[in-house]
N, C-alpha and C. Protein backbone atom coordinates (compact mmCIF):
# COMPACT_ATOMS: atom_id res chain seq x y z
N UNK A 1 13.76 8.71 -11.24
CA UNK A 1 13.65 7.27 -11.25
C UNK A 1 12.19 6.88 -11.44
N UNK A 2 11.84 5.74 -12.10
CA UNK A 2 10.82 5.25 -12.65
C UNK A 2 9.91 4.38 -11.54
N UNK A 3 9.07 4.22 -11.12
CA UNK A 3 8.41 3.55 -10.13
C UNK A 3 8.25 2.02 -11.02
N UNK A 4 8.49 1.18 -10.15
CA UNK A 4 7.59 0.09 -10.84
C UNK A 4 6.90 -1.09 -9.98
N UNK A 5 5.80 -1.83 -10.73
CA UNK A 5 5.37 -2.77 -10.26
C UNK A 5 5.90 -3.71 -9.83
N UNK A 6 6.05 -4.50 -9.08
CA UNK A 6 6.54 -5.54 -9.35
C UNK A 6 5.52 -7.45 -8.63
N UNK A 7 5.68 -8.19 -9.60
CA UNK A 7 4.69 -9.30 -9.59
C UNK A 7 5.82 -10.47 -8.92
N UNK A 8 5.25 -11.32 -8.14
CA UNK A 8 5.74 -12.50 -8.03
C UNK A 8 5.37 -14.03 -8.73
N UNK A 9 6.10 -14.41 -8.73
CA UNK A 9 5.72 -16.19 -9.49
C UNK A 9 4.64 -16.35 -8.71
N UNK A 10 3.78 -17.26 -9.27
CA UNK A 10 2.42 -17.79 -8.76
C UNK A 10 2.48 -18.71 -7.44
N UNK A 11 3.93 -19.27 -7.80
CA UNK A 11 4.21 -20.58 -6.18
C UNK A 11 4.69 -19.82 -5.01
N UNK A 12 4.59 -18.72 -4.89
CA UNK A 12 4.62 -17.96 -4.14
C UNK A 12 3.10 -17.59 -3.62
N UNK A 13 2.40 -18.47 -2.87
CA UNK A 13 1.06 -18.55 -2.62
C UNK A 13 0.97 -17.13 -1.80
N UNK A 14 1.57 -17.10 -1.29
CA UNK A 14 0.88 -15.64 0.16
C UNK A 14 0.89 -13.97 -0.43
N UNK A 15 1.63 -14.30 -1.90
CA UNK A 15 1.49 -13.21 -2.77
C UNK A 15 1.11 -13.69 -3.83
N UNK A 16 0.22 -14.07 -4.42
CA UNK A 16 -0.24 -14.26 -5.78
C UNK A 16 -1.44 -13.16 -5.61
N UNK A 17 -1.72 -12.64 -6.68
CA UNK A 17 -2.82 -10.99 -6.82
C UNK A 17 -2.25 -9.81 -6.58
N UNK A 18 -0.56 -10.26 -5.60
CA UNK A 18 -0.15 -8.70 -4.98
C UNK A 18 0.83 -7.72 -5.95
N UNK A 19 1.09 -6.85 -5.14
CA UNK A 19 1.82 -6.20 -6.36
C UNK A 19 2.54 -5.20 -5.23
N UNK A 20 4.06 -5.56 -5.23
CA UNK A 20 4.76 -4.72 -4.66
C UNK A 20 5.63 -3.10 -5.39
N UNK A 21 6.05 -2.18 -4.94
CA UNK A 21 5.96 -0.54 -5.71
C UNK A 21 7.75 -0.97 -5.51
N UNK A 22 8.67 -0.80 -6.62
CA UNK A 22 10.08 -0.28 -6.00
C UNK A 22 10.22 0.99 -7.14
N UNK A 23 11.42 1.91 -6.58
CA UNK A 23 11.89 3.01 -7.08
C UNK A 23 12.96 3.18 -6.87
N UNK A 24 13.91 2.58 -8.29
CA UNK A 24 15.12 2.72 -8.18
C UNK A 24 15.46 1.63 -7.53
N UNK A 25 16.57 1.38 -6.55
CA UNK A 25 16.99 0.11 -5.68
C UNK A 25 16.33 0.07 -4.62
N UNK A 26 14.92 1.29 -4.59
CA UNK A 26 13.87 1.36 -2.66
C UNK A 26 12.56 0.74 -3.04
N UNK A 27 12.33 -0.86 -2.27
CA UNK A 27 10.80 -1.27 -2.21
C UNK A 27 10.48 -0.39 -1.51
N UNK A 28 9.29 -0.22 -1.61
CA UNK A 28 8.03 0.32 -0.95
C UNK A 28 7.31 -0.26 -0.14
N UNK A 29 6.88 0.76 1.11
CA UNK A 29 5.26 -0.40 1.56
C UNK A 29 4.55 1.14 2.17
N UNK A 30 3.28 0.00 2.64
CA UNK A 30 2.24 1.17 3.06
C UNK A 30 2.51 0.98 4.57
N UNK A 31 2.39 2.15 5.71
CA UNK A 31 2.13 1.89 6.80
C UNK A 31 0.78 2.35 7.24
N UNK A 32 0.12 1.98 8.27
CA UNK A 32 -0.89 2.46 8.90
C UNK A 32 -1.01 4.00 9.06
N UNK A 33 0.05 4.29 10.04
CA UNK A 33 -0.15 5.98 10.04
C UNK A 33 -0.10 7.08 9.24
N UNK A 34 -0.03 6.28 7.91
CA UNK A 34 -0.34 7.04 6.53
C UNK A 34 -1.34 6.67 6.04
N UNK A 35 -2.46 5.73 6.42
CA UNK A 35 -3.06 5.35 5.51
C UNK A 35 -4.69 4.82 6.31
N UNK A 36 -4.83 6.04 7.53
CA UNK A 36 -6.58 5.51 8.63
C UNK A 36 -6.02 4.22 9.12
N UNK A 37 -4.87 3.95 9.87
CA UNK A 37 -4.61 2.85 10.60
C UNK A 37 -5.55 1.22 9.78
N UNK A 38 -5.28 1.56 9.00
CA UNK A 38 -5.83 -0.15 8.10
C UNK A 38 -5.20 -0.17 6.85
N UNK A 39 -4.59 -0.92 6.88
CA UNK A 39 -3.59 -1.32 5.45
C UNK A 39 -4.37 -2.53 4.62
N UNK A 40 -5.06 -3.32 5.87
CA UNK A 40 -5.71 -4.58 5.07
C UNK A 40 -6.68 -4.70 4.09
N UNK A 41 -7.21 -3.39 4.10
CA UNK A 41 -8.49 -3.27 3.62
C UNK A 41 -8.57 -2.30 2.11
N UNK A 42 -6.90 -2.39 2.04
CA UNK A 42 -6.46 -1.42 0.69
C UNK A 42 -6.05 -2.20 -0.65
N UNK A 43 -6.38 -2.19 -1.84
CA UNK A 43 -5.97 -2.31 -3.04
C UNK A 43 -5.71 -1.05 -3.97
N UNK A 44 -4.74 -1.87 -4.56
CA UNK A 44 -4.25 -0.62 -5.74
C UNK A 44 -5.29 -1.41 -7.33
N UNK A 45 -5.22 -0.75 -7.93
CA UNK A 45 -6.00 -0.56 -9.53
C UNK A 45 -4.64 -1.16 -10.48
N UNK A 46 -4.79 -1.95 -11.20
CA UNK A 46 -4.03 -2.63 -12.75
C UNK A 46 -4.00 -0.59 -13.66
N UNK A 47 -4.56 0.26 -13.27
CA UNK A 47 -4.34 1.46 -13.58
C UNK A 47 -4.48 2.81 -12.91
N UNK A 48 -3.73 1.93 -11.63
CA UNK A 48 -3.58 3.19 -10.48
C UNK A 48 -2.59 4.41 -10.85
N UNK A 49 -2.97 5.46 -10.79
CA UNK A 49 -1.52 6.62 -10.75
C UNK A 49 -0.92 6.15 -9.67
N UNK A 50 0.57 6.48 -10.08
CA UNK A 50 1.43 6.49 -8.85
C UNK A 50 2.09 7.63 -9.19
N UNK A 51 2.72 8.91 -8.31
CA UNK A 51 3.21 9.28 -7.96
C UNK A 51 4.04 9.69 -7.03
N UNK A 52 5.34 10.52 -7.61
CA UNK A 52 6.49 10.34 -6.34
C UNK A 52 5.65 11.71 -5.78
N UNK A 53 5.91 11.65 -4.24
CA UNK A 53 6.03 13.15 -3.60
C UNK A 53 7.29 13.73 -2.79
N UNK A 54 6.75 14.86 -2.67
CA UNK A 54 8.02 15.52 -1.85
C UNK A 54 8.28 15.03 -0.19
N UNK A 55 8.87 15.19 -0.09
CA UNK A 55 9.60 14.37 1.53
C UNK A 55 8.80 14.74 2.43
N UNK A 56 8.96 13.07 3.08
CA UNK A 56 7.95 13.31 4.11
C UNK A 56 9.18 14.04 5.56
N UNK A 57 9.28 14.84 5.50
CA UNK A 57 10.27 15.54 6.97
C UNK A 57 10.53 14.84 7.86
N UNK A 58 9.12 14.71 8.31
CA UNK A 58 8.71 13.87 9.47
C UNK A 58 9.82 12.67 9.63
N UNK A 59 9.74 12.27 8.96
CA UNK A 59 10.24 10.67 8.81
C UNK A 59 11.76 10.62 8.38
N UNK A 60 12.64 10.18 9.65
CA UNK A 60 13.94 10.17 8.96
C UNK A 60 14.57 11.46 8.56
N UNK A 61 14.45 12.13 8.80
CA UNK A 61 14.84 13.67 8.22
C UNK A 61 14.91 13.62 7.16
N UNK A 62 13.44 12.95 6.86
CA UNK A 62 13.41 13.46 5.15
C UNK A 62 13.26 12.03 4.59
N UNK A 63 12.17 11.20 3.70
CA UNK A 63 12.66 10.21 2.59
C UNK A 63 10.74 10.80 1.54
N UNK A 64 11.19 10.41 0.23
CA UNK A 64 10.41 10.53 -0.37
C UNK A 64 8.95 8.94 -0.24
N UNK A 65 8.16 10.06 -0.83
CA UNK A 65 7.06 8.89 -0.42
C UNK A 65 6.15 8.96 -2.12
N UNK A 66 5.32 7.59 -2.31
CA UNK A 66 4.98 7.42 -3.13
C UNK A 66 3.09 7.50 -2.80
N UNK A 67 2.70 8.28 -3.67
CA UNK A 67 1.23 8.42 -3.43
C UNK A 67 0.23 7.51 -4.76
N UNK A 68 -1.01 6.89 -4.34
CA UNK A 68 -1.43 6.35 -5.99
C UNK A 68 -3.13 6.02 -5.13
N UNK A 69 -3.67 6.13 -6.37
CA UNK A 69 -5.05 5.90 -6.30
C UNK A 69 -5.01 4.61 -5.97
N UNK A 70 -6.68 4.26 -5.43
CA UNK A 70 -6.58 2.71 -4.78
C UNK A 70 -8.65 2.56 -4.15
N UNK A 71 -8.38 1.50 -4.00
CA UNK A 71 -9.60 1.36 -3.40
C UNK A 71 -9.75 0.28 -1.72
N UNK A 72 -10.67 1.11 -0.99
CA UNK A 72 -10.73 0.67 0.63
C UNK A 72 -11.68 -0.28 0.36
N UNK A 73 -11.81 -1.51 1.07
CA UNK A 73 -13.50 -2.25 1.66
C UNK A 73 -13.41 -1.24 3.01
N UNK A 74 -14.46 -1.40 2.60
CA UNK A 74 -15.50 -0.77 3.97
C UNK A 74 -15.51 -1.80 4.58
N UNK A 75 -15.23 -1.38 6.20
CA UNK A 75 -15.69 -2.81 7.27
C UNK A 75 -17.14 -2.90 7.56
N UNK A 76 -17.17 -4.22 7.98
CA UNK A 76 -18.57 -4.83 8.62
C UNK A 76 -18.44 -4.46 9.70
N UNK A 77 -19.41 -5.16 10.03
CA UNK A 77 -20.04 -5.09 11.22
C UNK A 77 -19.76 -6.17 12.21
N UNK A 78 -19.90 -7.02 11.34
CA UNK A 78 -19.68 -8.63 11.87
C UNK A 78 -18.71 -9.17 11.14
N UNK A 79 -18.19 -10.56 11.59
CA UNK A 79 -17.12 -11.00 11.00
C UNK A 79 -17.45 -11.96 9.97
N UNK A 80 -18.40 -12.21 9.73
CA UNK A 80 -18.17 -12.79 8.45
C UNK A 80 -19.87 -12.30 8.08
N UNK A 81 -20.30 -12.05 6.17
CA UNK A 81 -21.68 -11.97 5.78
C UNK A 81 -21.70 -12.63 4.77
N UNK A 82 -23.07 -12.17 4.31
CA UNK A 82 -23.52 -12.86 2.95
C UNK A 82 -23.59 -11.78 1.57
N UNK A 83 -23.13 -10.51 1.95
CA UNK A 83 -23.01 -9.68 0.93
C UNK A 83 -21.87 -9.20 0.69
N UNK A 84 -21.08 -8.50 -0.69
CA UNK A 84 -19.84 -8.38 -0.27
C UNK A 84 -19.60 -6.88 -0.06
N UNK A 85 -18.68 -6.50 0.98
CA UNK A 85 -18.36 -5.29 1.37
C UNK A 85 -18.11 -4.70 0.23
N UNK A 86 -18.90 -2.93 0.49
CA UNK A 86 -18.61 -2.38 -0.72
C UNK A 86 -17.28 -1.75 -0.14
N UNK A 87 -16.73 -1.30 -1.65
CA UNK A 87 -15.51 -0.58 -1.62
C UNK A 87 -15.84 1.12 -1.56
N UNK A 88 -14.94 2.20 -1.72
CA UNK A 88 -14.81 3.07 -1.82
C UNK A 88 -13.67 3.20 -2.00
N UNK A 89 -13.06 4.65 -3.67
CA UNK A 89 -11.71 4.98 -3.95
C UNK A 89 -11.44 5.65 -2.86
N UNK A 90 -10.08 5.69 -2.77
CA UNK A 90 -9.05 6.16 -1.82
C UNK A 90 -8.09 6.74 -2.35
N UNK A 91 -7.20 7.56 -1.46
CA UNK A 91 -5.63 7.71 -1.73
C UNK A 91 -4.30 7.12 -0.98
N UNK A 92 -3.89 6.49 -1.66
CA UNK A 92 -2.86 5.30 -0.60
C UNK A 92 -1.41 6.55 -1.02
N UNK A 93 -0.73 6.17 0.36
CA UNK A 93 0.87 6.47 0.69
C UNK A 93 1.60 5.61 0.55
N UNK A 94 2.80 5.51 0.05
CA UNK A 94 4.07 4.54 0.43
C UNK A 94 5.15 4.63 0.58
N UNK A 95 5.96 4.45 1.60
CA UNK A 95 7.20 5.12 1.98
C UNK A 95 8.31 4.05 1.54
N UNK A 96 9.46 4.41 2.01
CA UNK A 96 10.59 3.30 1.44
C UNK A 96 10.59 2.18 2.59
N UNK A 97 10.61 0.87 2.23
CA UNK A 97 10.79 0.55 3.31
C UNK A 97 11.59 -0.07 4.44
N UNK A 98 12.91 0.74 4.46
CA UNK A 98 13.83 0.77 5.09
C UNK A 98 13.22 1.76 6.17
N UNK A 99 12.31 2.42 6.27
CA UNK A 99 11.89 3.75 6.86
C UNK A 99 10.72 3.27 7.92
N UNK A 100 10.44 2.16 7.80
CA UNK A 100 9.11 1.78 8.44
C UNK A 100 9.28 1.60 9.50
N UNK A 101 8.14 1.88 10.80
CA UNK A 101 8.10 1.74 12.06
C UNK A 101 8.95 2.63 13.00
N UNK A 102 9.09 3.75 11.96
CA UNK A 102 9.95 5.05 13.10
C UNK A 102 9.19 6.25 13.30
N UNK A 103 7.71 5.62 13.21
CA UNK A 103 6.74 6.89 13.84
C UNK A 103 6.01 6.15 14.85
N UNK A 104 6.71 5.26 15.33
CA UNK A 104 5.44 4.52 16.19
C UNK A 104 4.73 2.60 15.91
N UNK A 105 4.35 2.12 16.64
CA UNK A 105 3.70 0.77 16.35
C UNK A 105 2.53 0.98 15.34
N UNK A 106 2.51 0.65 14.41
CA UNK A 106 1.50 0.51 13.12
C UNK A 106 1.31 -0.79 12.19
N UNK A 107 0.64 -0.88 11.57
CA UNK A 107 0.58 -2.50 10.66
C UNK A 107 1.98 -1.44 9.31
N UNK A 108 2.15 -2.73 8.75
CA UNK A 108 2.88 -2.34 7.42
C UNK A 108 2.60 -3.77 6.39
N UNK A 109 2.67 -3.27 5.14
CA UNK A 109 2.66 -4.29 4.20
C UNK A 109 3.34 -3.83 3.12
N UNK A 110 4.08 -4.68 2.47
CA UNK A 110 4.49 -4.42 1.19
C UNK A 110 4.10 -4.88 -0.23
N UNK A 111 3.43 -6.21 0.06
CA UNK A 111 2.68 -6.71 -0.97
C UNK A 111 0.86 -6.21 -0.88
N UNK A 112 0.42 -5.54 -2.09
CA UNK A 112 -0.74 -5.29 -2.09
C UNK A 112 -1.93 -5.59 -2.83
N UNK A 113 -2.67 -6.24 -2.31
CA UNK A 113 -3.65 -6.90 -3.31
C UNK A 113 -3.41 -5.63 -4.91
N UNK A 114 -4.03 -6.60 -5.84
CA UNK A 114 -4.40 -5.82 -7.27
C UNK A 114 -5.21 -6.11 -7.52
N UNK A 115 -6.71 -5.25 -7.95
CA UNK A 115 -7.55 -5.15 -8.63
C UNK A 115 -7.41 -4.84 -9.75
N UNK A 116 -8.38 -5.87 -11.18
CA UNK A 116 -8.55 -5.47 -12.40
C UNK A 116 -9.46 -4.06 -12.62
């Protein structure tokens, strides 16, 4: 099965930039305990790889998970500055998300910012 993007209409304010992963009839999301406990601070690339991987065991006795390049902000220090946080590439996880929150209390998201 083919991974795909998927975009929402623009009047959909709380997702406009995001970009949710489905595969087959399974959305996707990221959780924390896959991903340094911070989901907020993750974007995917307009030419991120995505790949499927092999099962996560752990989870559910078994569901496949989706891996793809991406980029972190680095946190501050303080809560708000005058420069903008640099980024650094990453490797983001994404599980199905029917699967979420059965390793424990973690953040989850399914919509994810997109960078050009």
């Amino acid at each position: 099965m083919s991974v795909h993007k998927v975009y929402t209409n623009s009047k959909v304010a709380n997702n406009t930039g995001m970009v949710a992963l489905q595969r087959g009839p399974l959305v996707y999301c990221v959780e924390g305990i896959d991903n340094q406990n911070d989901i907020l601070s993750l974007s995917l690339t307009e030419h991120s790889l995505i790949t499927v991987q092999p099962v996560i065991k752990d989870l559910l006795g078994g569901v496949t998970s989706l891996t793809f390049t991406g980029i972190r902000t680095r946190e501050v220090d303080t809560l708000y500055t005058y420069h903008k946080p640099d980024t650094v590439p990453c490797n983001i996880t994404a599980i199905p998300y029917y699967a979420w929150g059965n390793r424990g209390i973690t953040q989850m998201r399914v919509w994810i910012p997109e960078r050009s």
